[in-house]
PDB file of N, CA and C in Angstrom:
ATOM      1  N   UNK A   1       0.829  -1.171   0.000  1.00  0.00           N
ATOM      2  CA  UNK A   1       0.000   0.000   0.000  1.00  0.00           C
ATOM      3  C   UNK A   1       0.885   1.250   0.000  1.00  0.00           C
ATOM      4  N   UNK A   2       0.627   2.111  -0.700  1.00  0.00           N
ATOM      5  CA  UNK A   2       1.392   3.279  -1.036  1.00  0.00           C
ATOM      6  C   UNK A   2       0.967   4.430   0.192  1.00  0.00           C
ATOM      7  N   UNK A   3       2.067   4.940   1.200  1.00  0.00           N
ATOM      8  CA  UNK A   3       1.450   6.089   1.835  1.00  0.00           C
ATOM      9  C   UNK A   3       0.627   7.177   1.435  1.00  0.00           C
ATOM     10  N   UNK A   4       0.764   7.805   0.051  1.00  0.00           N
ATOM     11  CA  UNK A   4       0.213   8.392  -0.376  1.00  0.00           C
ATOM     12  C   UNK A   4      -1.476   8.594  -0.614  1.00  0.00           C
ATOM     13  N   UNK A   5      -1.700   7.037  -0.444  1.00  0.00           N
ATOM     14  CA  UNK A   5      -3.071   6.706  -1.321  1.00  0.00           C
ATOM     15  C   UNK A   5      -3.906   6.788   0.166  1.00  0.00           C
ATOM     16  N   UNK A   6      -3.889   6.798   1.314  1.00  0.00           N
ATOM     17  CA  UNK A   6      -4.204   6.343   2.702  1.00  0.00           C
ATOM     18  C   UNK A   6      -4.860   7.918   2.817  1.00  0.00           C
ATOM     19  N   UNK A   7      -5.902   8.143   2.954  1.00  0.00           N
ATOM     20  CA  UNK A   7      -6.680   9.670   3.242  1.00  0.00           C
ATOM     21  C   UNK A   7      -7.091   9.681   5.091  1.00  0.00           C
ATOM     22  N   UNK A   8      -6.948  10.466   5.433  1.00  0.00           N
ATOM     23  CA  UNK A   8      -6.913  10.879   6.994  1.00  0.00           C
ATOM     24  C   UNK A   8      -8.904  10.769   6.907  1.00  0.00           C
ATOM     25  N   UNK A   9      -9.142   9.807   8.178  1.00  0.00           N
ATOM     26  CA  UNK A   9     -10.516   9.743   8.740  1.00  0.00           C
ATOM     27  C   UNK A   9     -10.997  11.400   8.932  1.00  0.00           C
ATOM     28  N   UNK A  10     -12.091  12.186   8.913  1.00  0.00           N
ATOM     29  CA  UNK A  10     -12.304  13.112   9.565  1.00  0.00           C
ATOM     30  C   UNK A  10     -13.201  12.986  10.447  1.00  0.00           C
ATOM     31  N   UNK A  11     -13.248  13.646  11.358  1.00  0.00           N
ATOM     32  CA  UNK A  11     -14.149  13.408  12.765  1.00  0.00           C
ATOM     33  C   UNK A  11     -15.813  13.114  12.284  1.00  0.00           C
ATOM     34  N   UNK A  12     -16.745  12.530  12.717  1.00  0.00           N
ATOM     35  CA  UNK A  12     -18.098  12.681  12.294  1.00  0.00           C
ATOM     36  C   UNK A  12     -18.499  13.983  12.535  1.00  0.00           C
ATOM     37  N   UNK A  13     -18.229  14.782  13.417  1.00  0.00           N
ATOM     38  CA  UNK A  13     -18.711  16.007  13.335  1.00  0.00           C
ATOM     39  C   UNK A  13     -18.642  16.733  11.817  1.00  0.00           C
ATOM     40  N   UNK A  14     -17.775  16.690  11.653  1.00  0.00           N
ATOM     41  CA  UNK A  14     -16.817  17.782  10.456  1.00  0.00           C
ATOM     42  C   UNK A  14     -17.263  17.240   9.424  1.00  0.00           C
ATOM     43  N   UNK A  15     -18.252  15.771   8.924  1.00  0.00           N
ATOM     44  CA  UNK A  15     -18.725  15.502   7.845  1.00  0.00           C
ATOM     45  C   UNK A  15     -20.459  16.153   8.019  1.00  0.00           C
ATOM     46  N   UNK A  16     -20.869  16.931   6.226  1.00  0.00           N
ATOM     47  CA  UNK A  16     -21.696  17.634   6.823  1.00  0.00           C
ATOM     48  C   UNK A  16     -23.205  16.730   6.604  1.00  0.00           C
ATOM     49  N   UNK A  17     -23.369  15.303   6.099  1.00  0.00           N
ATOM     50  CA  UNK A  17     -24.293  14.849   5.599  1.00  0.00           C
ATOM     51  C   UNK A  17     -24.952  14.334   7.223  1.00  0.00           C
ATOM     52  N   UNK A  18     -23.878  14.285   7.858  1.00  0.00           N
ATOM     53  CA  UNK A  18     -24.263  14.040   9.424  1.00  0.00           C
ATOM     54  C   UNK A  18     -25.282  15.279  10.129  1.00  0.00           C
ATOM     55  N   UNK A  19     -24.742  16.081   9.681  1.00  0.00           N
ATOM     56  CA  UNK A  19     -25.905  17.048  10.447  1.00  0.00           C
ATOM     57  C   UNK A  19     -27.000  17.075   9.679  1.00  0.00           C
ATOM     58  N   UNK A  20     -27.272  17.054   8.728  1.00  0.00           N
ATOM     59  CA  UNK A  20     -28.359  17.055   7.898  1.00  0.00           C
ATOM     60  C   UNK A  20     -29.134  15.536   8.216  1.00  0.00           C
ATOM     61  N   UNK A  21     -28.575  14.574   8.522  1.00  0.00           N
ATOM     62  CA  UNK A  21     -29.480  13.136   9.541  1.00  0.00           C
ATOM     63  C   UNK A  21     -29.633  13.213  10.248  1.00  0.00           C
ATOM     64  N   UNK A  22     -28.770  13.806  10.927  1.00  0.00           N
ATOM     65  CA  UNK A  22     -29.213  14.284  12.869  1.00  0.00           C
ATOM     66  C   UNK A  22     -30.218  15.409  13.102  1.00  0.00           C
ATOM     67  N   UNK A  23     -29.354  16.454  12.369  1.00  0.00           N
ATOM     68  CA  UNK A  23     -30.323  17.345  12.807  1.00  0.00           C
ATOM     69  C   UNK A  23     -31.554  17.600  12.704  1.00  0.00           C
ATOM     70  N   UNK A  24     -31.990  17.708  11.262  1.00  0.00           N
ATOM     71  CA  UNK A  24     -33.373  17.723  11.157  1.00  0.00           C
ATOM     72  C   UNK A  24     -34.299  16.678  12.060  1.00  0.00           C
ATOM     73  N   UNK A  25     -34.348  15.345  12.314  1.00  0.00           N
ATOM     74  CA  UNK A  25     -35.407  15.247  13.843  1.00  0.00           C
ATOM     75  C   UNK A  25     -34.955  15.663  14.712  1.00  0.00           C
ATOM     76  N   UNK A  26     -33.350  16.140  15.117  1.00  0.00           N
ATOM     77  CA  UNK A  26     -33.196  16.515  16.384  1.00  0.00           C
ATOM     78  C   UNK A  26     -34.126  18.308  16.193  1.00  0.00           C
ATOM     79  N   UNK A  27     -33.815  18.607  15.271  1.00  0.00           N
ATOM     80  CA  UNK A  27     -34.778  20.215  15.438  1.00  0.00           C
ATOM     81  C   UNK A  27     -36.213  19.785  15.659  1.00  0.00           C
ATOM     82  N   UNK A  28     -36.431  18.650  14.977  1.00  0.00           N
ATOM     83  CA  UNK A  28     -38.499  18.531  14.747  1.00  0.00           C
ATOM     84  C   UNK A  28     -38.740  18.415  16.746  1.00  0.00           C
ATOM     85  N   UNK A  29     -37.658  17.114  17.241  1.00  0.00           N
ATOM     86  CA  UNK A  29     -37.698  17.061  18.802  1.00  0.00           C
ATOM     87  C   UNK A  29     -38.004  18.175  19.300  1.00  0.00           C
ATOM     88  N   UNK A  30     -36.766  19.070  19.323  1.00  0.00           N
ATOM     89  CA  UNK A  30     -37.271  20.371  19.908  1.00  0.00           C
ATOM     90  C   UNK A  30     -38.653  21.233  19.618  1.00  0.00           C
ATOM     91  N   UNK A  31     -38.588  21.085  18.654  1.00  0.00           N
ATOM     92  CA  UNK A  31     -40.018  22.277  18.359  1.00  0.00           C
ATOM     93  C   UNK A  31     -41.207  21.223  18.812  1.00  0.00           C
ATOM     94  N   UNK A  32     -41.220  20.302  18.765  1.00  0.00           N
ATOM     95  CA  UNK A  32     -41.887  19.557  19.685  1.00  0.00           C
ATOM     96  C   UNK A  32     -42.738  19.870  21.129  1.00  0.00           C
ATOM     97  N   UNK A  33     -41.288  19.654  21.358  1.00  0.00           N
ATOM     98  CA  UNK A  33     -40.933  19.982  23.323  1.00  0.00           C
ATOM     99  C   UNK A  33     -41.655  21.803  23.486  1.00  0.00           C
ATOM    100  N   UNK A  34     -41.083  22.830  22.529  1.00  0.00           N
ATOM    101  CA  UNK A  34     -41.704  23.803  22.545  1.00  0.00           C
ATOM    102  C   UNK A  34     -42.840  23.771  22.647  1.00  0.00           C
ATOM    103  N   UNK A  35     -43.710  23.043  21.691  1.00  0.00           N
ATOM    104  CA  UNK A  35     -45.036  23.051  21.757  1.00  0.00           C
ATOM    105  C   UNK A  35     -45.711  22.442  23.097  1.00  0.00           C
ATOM    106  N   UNK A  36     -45.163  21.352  23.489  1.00  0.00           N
ATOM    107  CA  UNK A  36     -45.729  20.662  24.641  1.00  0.00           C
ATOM    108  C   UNK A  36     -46.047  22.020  25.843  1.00  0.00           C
ATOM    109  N   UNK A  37     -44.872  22.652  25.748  1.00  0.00           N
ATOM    110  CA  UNK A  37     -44.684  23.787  26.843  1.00  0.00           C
ATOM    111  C   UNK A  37     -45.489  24.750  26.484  1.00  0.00           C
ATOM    112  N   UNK A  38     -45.781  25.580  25.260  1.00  0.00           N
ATOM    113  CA  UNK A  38     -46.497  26.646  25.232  1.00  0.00           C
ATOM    114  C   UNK A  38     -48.048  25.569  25.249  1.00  0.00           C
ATOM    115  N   UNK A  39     -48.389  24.474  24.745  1.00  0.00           N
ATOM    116  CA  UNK A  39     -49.744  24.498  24.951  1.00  0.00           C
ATOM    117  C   UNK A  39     -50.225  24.272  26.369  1.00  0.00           C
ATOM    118  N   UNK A  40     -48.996  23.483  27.620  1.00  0.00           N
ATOM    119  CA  UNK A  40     -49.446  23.289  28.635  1.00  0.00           C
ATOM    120  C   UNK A  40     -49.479  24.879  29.614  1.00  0.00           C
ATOM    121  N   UNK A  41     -48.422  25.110  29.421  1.00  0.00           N
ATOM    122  CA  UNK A  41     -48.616  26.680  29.886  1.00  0.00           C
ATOM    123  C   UNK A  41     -49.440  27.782  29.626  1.00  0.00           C
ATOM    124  N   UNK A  42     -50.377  27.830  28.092  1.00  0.00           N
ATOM    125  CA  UNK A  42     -51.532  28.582  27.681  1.00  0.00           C
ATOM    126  C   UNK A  42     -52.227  28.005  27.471  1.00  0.00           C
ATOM    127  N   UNK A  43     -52.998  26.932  28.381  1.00  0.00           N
ATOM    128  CA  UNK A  43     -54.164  25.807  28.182  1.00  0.00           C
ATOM    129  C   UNK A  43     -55.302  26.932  28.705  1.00  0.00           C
ATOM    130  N   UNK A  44     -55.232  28.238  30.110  1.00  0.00           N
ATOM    131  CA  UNK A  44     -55.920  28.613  30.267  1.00  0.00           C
ATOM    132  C   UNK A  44     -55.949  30.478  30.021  1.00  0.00           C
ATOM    133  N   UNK A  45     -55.324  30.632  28.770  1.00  0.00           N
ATOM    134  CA  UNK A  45     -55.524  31.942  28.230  1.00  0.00           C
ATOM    135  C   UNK A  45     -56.854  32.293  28.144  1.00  0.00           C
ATOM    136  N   UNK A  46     -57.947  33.252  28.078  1.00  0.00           N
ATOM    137  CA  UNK A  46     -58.983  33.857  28.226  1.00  0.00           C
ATOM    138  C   UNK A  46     -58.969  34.114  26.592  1.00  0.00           C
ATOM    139  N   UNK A  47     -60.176  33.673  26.001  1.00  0.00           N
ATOM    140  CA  UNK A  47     -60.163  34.461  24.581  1.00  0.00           C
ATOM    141  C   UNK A  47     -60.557  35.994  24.407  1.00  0.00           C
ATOM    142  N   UNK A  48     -59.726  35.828  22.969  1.00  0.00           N
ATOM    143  CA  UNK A  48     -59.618  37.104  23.221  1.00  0.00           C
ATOM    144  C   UNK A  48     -60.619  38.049  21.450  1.00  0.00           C
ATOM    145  N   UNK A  49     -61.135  39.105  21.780  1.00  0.00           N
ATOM    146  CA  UNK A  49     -62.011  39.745  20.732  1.00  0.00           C
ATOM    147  C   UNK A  49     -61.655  41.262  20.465  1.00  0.00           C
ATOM    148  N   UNK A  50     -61.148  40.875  19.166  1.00  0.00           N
ATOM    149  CA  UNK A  50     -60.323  42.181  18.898  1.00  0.00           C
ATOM    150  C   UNK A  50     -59.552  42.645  19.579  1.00  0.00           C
ATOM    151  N   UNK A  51     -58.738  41.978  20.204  1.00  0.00           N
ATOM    152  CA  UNK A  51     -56.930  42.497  20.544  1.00  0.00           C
ATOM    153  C   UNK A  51     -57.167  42.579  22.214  1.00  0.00           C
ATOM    154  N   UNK A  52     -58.488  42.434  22.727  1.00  0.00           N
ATOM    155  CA  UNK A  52     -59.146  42.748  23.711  1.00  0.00           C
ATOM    156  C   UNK A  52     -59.385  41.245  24.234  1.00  0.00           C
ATOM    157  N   UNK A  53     -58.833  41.405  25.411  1.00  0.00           N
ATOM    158  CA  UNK A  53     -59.558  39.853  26.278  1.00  0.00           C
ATOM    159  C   UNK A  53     -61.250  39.882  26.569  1.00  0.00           C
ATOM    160  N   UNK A  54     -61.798  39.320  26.414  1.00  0.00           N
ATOM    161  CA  UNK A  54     -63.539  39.021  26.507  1.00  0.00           C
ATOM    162  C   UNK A  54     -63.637  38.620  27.745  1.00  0.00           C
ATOM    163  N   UNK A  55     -64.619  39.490  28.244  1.00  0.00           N
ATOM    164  CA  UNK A  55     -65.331  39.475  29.522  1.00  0.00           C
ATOM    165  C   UNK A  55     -65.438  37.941  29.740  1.00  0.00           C
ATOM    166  N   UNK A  56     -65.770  37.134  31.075  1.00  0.00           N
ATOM    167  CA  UNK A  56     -66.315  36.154  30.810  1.00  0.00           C
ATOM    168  C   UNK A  56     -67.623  36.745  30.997  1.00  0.00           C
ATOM    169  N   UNK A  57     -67.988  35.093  30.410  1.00  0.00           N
ATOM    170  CA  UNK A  57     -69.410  34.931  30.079  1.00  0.00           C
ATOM    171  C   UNK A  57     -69.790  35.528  28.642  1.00  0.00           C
ATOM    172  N   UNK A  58     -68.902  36.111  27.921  1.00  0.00           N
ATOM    173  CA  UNK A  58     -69.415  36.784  26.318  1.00  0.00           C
ATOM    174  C   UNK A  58     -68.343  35.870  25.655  1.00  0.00           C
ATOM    175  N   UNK A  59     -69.355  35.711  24.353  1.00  0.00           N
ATOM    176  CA  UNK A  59     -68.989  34.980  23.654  1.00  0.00           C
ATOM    177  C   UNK A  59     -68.090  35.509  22.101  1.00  0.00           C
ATOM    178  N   UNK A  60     -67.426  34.950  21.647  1.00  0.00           N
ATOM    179  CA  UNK A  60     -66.480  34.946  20.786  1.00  0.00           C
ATOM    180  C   UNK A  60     -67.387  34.825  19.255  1.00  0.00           C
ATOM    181  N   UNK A  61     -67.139  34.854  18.097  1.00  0.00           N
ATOM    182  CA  UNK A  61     -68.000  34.881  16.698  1.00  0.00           C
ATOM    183  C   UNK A  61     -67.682  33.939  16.812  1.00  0.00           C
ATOM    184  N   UNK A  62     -66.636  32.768  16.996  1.00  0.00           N
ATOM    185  CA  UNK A  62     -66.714  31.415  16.599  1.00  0.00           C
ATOM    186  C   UNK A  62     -67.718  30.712  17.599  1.00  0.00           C
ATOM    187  N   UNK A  63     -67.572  30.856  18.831  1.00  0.00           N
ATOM    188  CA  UNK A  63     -68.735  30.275  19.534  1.00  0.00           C
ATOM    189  C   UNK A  63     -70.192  30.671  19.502  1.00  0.00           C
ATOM    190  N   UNK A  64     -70.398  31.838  18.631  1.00  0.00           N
ATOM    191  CA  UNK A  64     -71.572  32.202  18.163  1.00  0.00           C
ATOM    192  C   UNK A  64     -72.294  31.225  16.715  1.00  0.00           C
ATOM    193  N   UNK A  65     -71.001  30.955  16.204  1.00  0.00           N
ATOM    194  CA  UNK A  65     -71.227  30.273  14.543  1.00  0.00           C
ATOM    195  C   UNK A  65     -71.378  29.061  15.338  1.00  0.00           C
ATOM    196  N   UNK A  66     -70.837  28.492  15.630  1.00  0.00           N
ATOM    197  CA  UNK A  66     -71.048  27.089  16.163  1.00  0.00           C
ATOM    198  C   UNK A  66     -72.802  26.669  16.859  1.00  0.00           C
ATOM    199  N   UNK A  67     -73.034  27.343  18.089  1.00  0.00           N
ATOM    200  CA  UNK A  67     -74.185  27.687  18.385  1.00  0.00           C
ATOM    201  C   UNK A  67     -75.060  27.550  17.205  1.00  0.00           C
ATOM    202  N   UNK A  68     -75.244  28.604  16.519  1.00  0.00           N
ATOM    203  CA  UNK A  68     -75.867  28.821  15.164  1.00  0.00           C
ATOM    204  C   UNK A  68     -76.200  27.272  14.366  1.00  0.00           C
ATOM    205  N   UNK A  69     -75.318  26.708  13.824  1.00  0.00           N
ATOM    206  CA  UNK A  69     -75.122  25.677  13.536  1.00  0.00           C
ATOM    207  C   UNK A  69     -75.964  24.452  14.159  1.00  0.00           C
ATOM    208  N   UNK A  70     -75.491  24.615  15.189  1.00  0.00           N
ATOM    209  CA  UNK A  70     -76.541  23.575  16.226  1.00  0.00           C
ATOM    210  C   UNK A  70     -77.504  23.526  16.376  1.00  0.00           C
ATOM    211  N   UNK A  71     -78.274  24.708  16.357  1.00  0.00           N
ATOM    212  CA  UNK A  71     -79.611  25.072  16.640  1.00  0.00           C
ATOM    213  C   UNK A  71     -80.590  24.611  15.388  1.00  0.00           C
ATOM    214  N   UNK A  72     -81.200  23.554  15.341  1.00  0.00           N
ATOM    215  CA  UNK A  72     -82.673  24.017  14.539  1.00  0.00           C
ATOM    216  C   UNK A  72     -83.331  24.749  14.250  1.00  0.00           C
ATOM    217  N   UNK A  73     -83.918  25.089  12.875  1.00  0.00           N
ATOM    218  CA  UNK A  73     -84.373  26.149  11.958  1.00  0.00           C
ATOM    219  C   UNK A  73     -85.778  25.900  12.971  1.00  0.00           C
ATOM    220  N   UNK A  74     -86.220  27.383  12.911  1.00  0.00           N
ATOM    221  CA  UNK A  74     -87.508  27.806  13.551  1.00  0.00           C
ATOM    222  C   UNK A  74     -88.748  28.386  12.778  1.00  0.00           C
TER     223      UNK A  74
END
């Protein structure tokens, strides 16, 4: 075997097809985990109507359409 012909290993880091297998589910993981956290932490936000938090007890246009919907023609 000729010294010449023998090419130096490079670290797995430093090859870049590795981050492109790793990373992308390791990013999907995270944004994941983000989500777990913002939906458990704003499970009880107050809706809100026009930039404005809604009184309770008043209702939102989507919970009005819905209603609507449900109700039988009179």
């Amino acid at each position: 075997m000729n010294k010449d012909s023998i090419k130096p290993v490079m670290p797995w880091w430093r090859v870049p097809m590795v981050w492109l297998v790793v990373g992308g589910p390791a990013l999907v993981v995270v944004a994941s985990v983000v989500t777990l956290v913002i939906a458990v932490h704003g499970a009880d936000v107050p809706l809100l109507r026009h930039g404005v938090a809604a009184p309770s007890g008043a209702h939102v246009p989507a919970e009005d359409a819905s209603r609507h919907a449900a109700e039988p023609r009179r």
